[in-house]
PDB file of N, CA and C in Angstrom:
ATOM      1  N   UNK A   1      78.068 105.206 -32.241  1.00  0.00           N
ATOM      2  CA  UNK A   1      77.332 105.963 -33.228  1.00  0.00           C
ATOM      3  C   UNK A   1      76.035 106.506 -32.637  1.00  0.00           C
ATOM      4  N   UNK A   2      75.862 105.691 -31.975  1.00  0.00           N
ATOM      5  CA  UNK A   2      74.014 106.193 -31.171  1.00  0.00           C
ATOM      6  C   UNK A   2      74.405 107.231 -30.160  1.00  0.00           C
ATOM      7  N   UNK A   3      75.198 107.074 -29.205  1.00  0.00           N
ATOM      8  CA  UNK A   3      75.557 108.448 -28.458  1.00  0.00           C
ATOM      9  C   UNK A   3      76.138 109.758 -29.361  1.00  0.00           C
ATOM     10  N   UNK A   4      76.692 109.498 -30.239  1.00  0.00           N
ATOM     11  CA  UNK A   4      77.125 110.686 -30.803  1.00  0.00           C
ATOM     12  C   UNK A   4      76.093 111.105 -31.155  1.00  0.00           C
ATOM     13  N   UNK A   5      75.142 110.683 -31.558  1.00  0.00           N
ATOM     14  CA  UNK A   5      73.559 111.250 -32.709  1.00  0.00           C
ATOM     15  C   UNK A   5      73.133 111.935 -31.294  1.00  0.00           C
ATOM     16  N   UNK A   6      73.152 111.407 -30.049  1.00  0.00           N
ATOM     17  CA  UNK A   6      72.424 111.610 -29.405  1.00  0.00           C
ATOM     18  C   UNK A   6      72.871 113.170 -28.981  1.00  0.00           C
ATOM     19  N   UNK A   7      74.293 113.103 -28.296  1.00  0.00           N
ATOM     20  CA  UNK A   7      75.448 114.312 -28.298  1.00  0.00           C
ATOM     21  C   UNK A   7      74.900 115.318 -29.552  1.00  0.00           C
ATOM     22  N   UNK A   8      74.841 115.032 -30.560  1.00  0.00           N
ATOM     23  CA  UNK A   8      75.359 116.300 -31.668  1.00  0.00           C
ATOM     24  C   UNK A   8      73.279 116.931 -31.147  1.00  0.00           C
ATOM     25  N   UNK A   9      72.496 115.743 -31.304  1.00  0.00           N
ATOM     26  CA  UNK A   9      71.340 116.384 -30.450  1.00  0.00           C
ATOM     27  C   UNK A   9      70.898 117.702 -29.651  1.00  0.00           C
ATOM     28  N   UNK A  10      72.041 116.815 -28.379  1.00  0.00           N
ATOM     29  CA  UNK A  10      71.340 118.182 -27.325  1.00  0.00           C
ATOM     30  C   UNK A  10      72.648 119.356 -27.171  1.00  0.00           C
ATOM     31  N   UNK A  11      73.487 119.173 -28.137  1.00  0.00           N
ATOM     32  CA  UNK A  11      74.229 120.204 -28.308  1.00  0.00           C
ATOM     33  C   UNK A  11      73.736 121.499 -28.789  1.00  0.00           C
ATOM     34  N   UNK A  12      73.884 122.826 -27.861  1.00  0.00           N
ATOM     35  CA  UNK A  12      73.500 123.455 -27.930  1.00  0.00           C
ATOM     36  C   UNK A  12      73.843 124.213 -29.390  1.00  0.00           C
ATOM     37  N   UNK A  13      74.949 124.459 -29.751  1.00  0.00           N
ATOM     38  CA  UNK A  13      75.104 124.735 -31.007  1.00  0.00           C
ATOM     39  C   UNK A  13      74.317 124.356 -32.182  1.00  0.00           C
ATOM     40  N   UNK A  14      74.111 123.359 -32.068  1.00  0.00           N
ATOM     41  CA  UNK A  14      73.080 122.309 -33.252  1.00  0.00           C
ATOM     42  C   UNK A  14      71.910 122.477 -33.234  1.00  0.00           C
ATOM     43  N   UNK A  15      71.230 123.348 -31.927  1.00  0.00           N
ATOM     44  CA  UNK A  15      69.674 123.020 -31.643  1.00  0.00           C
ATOM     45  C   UNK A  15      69.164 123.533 -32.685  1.00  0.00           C
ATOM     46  N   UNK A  16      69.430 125.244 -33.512  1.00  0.00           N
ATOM     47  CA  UNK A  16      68.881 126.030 -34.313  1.00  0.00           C
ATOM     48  C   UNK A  16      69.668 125.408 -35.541  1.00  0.00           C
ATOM     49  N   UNK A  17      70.552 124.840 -35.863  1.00  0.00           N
ATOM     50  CA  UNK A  17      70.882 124.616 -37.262  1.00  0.00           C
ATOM     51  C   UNK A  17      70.426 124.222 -37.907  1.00  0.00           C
ATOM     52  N   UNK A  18      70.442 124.547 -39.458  1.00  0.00           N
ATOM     53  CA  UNK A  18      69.244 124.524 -40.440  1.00  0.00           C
ATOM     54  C   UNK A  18      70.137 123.865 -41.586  1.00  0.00           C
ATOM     55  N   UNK A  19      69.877 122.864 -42.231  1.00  0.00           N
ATOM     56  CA  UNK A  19      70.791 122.242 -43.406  1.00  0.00           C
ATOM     57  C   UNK A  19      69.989 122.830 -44.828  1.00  0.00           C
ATOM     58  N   UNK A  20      70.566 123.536 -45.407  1.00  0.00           N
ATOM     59  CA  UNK A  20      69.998 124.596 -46.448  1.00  0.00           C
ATOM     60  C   UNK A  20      69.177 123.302 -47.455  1.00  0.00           C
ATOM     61  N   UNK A  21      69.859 121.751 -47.680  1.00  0.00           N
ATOM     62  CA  UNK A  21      70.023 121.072 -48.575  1.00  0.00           C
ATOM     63  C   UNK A  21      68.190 120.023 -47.861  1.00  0.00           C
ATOM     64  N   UNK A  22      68.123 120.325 -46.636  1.00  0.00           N
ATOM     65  CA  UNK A  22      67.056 119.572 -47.088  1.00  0.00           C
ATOM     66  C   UNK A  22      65.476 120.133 -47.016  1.00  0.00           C
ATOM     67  N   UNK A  23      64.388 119.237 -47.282  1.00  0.00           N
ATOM     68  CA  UNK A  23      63.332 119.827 -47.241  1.00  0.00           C
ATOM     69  C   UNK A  23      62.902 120.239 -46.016  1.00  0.00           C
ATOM     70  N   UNK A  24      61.472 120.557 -46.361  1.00  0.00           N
ATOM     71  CA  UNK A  24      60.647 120.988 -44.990  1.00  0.00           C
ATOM     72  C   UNK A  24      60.386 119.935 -44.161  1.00  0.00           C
ATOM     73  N   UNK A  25      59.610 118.696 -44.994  1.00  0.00           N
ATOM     74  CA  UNK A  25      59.564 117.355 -44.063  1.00  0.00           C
ATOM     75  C   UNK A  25      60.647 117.118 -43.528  1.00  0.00           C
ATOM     76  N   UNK A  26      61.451 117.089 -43.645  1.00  0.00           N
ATOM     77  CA  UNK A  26      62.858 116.929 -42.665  1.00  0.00           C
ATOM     78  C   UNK A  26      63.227 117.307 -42.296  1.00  0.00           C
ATOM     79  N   UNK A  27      63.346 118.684 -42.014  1.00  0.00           N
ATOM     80  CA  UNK A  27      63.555 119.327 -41.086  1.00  0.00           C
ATOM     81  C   UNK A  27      62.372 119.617 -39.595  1.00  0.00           C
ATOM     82  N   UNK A  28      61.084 119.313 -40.472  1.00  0.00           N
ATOM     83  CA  UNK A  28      60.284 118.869 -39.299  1.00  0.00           C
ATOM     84  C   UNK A  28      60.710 117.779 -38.660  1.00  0.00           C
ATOM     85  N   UNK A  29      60.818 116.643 -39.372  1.00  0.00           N
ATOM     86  CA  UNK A  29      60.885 115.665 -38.482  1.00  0.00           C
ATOM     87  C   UNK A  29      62.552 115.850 -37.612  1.00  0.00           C
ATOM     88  N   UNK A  30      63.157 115.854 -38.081  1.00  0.00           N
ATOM     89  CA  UNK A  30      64.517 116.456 -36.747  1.00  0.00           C
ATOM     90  C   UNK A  30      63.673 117.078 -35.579  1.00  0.00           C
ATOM     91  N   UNK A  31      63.134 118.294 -36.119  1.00  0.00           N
ATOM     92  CA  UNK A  31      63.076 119.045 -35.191  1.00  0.00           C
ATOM     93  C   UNK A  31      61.793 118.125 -33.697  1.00  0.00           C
ATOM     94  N   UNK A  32      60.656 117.359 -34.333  1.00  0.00           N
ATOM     95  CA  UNK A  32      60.274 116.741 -33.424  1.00  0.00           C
ATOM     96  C   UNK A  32      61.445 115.323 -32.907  1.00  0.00           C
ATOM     97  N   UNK A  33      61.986 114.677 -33.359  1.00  0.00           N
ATOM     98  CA  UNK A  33      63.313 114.256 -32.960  1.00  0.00           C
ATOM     99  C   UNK A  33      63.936 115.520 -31.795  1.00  0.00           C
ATOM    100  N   UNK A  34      64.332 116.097 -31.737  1.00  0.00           N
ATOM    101  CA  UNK A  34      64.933 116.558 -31.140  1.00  0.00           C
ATOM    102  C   UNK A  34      64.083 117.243 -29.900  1.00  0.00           C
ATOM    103  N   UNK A  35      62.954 117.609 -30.209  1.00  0.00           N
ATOM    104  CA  UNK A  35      61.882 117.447 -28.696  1.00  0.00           C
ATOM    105  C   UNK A  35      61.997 116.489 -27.809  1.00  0.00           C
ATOM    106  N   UNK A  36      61.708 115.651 -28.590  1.00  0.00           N
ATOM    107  CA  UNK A  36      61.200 114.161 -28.007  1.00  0.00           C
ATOM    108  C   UNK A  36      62.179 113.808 -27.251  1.00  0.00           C
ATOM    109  N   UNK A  37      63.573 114.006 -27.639  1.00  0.00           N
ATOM    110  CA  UNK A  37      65.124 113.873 -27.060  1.00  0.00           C
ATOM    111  C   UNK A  37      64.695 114.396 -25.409  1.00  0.00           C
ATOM    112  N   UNK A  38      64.855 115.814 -26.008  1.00  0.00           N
ATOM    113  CA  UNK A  38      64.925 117.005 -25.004  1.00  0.00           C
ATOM    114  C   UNK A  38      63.877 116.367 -23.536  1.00  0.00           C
ATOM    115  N   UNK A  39      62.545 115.836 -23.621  1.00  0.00           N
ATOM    116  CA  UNK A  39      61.458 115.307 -23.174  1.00  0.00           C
ATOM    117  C   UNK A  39      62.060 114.252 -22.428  1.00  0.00           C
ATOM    118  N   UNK A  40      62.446 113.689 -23.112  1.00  0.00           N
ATOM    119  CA  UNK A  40      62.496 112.109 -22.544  1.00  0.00           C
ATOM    120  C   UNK A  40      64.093 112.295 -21.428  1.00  0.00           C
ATOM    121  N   UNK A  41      65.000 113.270 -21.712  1.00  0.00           N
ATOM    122  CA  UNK A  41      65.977 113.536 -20.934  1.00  0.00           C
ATOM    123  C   UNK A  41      65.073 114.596 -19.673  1.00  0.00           C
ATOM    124  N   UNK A  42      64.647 115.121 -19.932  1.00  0.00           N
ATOM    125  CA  UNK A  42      63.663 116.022 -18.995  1.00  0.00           C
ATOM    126  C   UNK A  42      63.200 114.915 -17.865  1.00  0.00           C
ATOM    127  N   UNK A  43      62.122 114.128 -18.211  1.00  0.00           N
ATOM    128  CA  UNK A  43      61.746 113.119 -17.592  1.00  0.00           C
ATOM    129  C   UNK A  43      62.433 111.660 -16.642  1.00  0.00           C
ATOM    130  N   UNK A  44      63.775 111.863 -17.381  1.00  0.00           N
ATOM    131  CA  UNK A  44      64.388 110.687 -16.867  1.00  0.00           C
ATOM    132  C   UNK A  44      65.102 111.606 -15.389  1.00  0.00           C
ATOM    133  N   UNK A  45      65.270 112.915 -15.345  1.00  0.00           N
ATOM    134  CA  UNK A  45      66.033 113.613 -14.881  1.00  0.00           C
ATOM    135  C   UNK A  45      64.834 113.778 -12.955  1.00  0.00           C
ATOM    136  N   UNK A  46      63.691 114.031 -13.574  1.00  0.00           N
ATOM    137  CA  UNK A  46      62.688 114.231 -12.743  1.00  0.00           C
ATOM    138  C   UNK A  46      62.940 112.793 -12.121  1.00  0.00           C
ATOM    139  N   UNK A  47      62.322 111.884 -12.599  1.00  0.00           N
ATOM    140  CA  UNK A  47      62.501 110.418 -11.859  1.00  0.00           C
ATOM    141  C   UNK A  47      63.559 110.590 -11.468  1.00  0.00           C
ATOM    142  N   UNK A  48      64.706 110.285 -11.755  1.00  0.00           N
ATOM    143  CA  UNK A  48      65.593 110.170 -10.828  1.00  0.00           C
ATOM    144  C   UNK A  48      66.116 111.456  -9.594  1.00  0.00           C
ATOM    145  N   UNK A  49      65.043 112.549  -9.505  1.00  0.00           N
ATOM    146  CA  UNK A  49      65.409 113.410  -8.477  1.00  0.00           C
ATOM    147  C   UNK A  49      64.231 112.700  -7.598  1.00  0.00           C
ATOM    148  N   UNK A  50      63.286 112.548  -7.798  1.00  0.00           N
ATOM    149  CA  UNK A  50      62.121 111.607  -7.378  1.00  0.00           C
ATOM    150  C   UNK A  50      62.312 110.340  -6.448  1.00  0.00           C
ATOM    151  N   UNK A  51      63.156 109.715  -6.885  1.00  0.00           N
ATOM    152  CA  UNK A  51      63.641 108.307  -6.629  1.00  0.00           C
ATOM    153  C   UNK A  51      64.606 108.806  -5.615  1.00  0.00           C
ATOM    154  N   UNK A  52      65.875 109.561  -5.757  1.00  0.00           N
ATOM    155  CA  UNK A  52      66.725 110.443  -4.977  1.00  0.00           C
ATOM    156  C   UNK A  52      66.301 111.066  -3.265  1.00  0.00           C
ATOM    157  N   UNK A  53      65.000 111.284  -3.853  1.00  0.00           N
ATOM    158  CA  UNK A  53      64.039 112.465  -2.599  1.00  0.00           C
ATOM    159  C   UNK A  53      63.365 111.364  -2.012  1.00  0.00           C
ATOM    160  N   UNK A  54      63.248 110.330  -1.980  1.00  0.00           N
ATOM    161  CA  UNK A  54      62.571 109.151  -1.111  1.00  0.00           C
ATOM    162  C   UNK A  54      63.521 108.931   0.176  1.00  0.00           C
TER     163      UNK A  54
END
């Protein structure tokens, strides 16, 4: 269940989708959810080219 959340995430299809049904607070908060995703995969990606390049 946690990889799929994570999957439907950085799926590109999903990045702009908008659920008509909920509010603004929630759709903010996804949307920083889904930074933070994006970030923290960014970062893990650097370290390990980092770690790689030693």
């Amino acid at each position: 269940m946690f990889f799929k959340k994570i999957f439907y995430y950085l799926n590109p299809a999903n990045l702009f989708h908008r659920d008509p049904d909920a509010d603004v607070s929630l759709r903010m908060m996804h949307g920083v959810n889904k930074i933070s995703l994006v970030m923290f995969v960014l970062c893990l990606v650097v370290m390990v080219v980092r770690w790689l390049a030693r």
